[in-house]
N, C-alpha and C. Protein backbone atom coordinates (compact mmCIF):
# COMPACT_ATOMS: atom_id res chain seq x y z
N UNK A 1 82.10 85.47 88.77
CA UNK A 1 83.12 84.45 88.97
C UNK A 1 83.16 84.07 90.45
N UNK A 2 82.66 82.86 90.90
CA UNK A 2 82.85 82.24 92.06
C UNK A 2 84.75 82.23 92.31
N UNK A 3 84.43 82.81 93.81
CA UNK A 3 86.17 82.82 94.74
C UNK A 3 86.09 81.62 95.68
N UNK A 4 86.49 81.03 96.11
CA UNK A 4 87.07 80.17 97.22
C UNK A 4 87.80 80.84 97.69
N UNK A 5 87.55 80.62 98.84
CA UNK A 5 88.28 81.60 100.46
C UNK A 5 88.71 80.06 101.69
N UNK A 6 89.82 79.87 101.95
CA UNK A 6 89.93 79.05 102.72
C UNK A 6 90.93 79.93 103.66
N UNK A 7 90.72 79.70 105.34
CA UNK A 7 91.51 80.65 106.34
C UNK A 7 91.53 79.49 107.33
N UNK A 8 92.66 79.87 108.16
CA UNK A 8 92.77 78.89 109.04
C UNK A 8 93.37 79.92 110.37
N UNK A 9 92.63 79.28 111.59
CA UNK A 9 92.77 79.87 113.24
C UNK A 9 93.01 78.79 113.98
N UNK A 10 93.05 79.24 115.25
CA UNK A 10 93.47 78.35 116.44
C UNK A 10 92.59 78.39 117.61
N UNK A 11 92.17 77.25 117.50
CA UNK A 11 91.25 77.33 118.92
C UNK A 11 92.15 77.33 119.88
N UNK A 12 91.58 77.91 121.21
CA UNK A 12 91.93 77.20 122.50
C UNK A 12 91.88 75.72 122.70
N UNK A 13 92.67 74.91 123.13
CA UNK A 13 92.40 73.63 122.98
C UNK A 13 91.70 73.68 124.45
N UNK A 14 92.28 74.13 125.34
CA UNK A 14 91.23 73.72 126.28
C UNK A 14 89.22 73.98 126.08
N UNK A 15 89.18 75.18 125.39
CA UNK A 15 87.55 75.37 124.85
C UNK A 15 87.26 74.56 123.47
N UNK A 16 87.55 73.33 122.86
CA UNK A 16 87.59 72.86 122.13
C UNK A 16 86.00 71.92 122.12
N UNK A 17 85.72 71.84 123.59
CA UNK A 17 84.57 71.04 123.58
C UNK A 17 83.37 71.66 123.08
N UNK A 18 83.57 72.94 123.96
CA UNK A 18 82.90 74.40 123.77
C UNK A 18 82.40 74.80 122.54
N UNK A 19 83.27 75.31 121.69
CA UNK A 19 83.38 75.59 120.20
C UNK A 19 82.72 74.71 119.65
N UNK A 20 83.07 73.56 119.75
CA UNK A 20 81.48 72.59 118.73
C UNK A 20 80.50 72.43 119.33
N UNK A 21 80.16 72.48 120.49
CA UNK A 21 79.18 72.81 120.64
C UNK A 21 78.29 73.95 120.94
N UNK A 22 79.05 75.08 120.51
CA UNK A 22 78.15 76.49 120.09
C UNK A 22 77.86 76.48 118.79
N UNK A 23 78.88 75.22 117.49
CA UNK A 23 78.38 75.36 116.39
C UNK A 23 77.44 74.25 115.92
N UNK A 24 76.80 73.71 116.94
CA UNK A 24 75.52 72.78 116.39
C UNK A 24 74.24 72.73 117.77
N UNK A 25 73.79 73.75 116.92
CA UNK A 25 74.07 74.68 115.68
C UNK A 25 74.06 75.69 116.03
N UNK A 26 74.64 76.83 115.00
CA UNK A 26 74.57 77.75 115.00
C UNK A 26 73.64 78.73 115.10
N UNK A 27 73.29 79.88 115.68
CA UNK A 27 72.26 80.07 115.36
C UNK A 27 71.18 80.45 114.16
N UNK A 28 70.42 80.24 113.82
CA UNK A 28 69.18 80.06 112.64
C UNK A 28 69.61 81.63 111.81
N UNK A 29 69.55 82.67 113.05
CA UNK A 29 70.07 84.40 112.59
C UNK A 29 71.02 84.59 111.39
N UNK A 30 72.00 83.45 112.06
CA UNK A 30 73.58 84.02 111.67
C UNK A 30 73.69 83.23 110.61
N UNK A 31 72.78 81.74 110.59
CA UNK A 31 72.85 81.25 109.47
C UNK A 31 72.39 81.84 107.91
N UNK A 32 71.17 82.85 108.26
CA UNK A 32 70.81 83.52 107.33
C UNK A 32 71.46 84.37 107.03
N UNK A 33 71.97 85.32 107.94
CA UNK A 33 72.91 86.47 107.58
C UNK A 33 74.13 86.00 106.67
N UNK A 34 74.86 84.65 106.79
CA UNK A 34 75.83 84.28 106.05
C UNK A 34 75.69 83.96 104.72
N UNK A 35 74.55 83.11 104.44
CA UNK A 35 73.72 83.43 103.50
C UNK A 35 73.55 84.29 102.56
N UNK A 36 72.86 85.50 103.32
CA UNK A 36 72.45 86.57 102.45
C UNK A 36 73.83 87.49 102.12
N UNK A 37 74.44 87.25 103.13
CA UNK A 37 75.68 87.91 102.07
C UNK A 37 76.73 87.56 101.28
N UNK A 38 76.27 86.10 100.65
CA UNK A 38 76.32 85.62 99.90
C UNK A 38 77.33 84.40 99.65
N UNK A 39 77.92 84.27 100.88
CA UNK A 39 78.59 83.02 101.11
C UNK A 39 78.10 81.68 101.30
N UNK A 40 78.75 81.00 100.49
CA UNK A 40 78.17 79.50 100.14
C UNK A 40 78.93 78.60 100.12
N UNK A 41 78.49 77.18 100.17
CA UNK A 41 79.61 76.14 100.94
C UNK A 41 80.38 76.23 101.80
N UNK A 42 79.48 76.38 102.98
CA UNK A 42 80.84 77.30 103.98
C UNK A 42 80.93 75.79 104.93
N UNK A 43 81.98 75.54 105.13
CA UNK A 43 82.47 74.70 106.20
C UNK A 43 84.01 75.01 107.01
N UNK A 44 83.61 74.30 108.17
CA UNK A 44 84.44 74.59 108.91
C UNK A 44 85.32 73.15 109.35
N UNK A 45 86.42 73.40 109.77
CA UNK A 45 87.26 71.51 109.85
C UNK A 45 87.91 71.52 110.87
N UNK A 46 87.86 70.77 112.14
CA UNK A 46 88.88 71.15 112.92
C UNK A 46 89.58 69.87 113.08
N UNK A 47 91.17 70.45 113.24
CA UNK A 47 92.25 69.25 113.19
C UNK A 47 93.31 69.59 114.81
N UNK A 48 94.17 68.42 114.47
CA UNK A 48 94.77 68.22 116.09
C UNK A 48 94.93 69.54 116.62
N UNK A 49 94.74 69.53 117.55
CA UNK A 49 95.26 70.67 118.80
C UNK A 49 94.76 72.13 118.65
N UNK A 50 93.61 72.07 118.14
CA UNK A 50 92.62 73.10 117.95
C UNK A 50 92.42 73.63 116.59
N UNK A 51 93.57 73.22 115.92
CA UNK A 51 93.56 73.95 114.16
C UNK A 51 92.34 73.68 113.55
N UNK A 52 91.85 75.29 113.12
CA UNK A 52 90.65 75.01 112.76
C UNK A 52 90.58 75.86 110.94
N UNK A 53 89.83 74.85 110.17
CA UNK A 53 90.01 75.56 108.59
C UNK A 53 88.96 75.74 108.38
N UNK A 54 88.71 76.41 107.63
CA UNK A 54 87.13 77.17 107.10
C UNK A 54 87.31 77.48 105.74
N UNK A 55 86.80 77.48 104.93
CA UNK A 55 86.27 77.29 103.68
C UNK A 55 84.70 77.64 103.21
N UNK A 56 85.10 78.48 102.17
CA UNK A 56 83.60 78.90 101.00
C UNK A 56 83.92 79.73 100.19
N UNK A 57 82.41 79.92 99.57
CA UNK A 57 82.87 80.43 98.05
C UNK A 57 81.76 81.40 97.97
N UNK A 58 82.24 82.48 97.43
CA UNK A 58 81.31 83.87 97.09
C UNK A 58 81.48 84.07 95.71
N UNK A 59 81.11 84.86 95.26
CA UNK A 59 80.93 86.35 93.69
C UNK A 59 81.65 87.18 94.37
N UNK A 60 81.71 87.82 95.21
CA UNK A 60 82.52 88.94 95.76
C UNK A 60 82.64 89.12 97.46
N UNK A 61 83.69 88.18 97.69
CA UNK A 61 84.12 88.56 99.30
C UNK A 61 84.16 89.81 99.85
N UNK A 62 84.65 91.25 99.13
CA UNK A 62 84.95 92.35 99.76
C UNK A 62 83.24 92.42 100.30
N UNK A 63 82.24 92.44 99.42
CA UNK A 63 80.77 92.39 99.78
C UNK A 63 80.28 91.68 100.38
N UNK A 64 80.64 90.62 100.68
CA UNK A 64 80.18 89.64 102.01
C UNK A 64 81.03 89.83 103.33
N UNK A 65 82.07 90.74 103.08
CA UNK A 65 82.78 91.00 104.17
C UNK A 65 82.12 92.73 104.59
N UNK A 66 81.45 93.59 103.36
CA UNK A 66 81.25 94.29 104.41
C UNK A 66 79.70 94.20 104.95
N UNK A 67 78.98 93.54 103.85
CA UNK A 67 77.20 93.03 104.45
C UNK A 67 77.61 92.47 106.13
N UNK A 68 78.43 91.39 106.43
CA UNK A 68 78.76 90.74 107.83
C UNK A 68 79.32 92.27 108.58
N UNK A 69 80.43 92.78 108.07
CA UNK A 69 80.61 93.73 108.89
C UNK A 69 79.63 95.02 109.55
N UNK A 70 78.48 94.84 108.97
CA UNK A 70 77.94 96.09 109.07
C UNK A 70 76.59 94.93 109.76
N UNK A 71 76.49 94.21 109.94
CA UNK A 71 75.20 93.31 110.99
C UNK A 71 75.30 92.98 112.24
N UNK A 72 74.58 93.23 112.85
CA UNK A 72 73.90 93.68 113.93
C UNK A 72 74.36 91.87 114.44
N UNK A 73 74.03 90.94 114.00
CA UNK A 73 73.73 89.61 114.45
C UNK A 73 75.21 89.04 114.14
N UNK A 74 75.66 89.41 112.99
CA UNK A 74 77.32 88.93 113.39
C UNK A 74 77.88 89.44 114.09
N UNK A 75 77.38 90.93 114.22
CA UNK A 75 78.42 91.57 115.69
C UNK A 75 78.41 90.48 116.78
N UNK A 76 77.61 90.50 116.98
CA UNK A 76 76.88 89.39 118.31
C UNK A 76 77.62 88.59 118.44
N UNK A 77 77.29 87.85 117.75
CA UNK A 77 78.33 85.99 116.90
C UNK A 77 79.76 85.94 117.45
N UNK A 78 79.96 86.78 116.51
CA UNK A 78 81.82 87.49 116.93
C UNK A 78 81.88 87.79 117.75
N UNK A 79 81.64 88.32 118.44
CA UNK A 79 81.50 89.00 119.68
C UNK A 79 81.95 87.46 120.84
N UNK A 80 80.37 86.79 120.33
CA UNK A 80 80.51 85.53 121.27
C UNK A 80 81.96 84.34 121.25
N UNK A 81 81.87 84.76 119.55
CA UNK A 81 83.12 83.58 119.42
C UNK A 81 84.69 83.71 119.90
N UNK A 82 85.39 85.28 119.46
CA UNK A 82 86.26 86.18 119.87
C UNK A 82 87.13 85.24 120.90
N UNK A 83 86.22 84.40 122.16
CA UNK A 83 87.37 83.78 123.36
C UNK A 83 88.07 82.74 122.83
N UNK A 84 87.11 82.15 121.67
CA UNK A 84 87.64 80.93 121.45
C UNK A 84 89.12 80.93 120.60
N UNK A 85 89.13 81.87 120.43
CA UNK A 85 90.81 82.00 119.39
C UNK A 85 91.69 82.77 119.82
N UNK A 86 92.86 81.88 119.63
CA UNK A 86 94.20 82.27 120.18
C UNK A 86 95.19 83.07 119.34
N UNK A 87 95.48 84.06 119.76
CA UNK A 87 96.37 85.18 118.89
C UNK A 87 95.39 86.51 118.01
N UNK A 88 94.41 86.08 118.65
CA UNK A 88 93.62 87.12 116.89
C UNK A 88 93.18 88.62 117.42
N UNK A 89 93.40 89.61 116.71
CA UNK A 89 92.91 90.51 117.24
C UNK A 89 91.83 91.09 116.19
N UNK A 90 90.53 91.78 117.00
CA UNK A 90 89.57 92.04 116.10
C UNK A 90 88.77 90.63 116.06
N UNK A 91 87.22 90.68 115.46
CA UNK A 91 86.24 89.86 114.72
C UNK A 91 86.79 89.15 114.11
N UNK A 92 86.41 87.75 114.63
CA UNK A 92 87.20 86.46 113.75
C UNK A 92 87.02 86.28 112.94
N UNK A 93 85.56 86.63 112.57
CA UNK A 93 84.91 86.90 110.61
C UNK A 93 86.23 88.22 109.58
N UNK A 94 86.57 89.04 110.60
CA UNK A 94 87.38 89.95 109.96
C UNK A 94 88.71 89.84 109.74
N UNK A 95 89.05 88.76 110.93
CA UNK A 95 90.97 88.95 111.48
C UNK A 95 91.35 88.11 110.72
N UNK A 96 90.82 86.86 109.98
CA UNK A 96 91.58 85.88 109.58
C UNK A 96 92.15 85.40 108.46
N UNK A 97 93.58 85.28 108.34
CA UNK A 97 94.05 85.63 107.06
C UNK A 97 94.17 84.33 105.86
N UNK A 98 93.31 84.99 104.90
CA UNK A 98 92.98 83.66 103.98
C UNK A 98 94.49 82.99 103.68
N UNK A 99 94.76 81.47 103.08
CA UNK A 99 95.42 80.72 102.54
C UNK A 99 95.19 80.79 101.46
N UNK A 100 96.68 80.54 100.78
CA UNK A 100 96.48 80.63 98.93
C UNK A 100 96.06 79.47 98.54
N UNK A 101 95.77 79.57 97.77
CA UNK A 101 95.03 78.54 96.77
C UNK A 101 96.07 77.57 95.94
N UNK A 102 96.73 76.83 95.74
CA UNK A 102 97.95 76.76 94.93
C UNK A 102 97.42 75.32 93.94
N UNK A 103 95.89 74.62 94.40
CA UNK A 103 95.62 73.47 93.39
C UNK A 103 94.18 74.07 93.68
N UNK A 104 93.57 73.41 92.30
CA UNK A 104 91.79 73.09 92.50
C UNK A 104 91.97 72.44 90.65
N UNK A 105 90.87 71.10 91.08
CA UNK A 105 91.23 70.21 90.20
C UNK A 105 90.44 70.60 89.13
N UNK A 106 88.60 71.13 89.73
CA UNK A 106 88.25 71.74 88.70
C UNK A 106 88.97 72.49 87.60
N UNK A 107 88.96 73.67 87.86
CA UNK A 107 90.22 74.54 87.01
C UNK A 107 91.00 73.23 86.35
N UNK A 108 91.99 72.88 86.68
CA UNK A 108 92.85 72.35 86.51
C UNK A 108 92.31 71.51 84.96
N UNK A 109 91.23 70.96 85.71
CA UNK A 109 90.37 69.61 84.52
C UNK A 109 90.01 71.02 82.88
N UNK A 110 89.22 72.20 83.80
CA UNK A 110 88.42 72.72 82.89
C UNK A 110 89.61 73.28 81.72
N UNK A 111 90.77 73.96 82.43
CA UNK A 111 91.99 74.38 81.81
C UNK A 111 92.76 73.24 80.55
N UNK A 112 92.46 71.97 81.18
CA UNK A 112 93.42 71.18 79.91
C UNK A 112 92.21 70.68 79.26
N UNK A 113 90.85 70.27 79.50
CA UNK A 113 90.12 70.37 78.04
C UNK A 113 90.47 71.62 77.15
N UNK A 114 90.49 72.62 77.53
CA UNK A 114 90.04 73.65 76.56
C UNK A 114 91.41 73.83 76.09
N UNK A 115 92.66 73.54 76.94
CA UNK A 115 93.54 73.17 75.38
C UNK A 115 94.21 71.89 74.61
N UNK A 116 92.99 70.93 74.92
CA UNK A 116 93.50 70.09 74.11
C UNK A 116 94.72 69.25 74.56
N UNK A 117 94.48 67.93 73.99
CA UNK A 117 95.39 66.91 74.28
C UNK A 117 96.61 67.61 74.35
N UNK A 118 96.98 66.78 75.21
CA UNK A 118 98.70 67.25 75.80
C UNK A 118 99.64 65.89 76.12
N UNK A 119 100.86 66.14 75.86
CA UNK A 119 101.59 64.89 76.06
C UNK A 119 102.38 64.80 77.46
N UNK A 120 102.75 63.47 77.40
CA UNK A 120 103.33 63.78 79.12
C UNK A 120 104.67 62.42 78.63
N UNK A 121 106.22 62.83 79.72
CA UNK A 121 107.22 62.03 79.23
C UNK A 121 106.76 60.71 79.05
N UNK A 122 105.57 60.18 79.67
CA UNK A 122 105.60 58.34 79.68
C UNK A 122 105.25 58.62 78.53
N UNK A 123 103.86 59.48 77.95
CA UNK A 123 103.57 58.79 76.04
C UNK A 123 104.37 59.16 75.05
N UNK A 124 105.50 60.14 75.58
CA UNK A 124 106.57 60.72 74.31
C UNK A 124 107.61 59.30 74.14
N UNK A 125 107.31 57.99 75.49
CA UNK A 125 108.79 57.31 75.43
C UNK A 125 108.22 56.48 74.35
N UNK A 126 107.42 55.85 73.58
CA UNK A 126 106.90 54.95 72.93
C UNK A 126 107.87 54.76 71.59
């Protein structure tokens, strides 16, 4: 069963220039390492005044959290990235605390096929 993981941090706004441009690109290493431990669709979004969201989807986060935790090349990464965020303590791959999920339309779509037509107050007014 694919998870969606969405977390959100804070850049420094003053290193804001910085930060995108250490992530293009990233390096080739870390791209694989994220990869192989099995995270997919990973993007990152940044909005006013440094807010930054990140997003992807695994089979099992605890296992892509400890494959990253235990590599040599995300140490690194983290290591490097660490200045750019404000308040966090610990590996920014580790510190950051996911957001709930509270819509996804898929689900949503796949959930009311499978039970069948449903009524809503506008077609009950007829």
């Amino acid at each position: 069963m694919t998870t969606r993981v969405c977390f959100q941090l804070q850049i420094h706004p003053d290193l804001l220039d910085e930060y995108i441009a250490r992530h293009s690109p990233v390096w080739p290493e870390m791209l694989a390492e994220i990869a192989a431990a099995g995270r997919r669709n990973y993007s990152l979004f940044l909005g006013d005044g440094g807010r930054l969201i990140g997003y992807y989807e695994t089979d099992d986060d605890e296992a892509a959290q400890r494959y990253l935790a235990a590599s040599d090349v995300a140490a690194r990464w983290e290591a490097e990235m660490a200045r750019f965020f404000v308040g966090l303590e610990g590996r920014p791959d580790q510190a950051a605390t996911p957001l709930t999920e509270v819509f996804n339309l898929y689900d949503q779509l796949a959930a009311s096929s499978a039970a069948g037509p449903t009524t809503t107050p506008e077609s009950d007014a007829s």
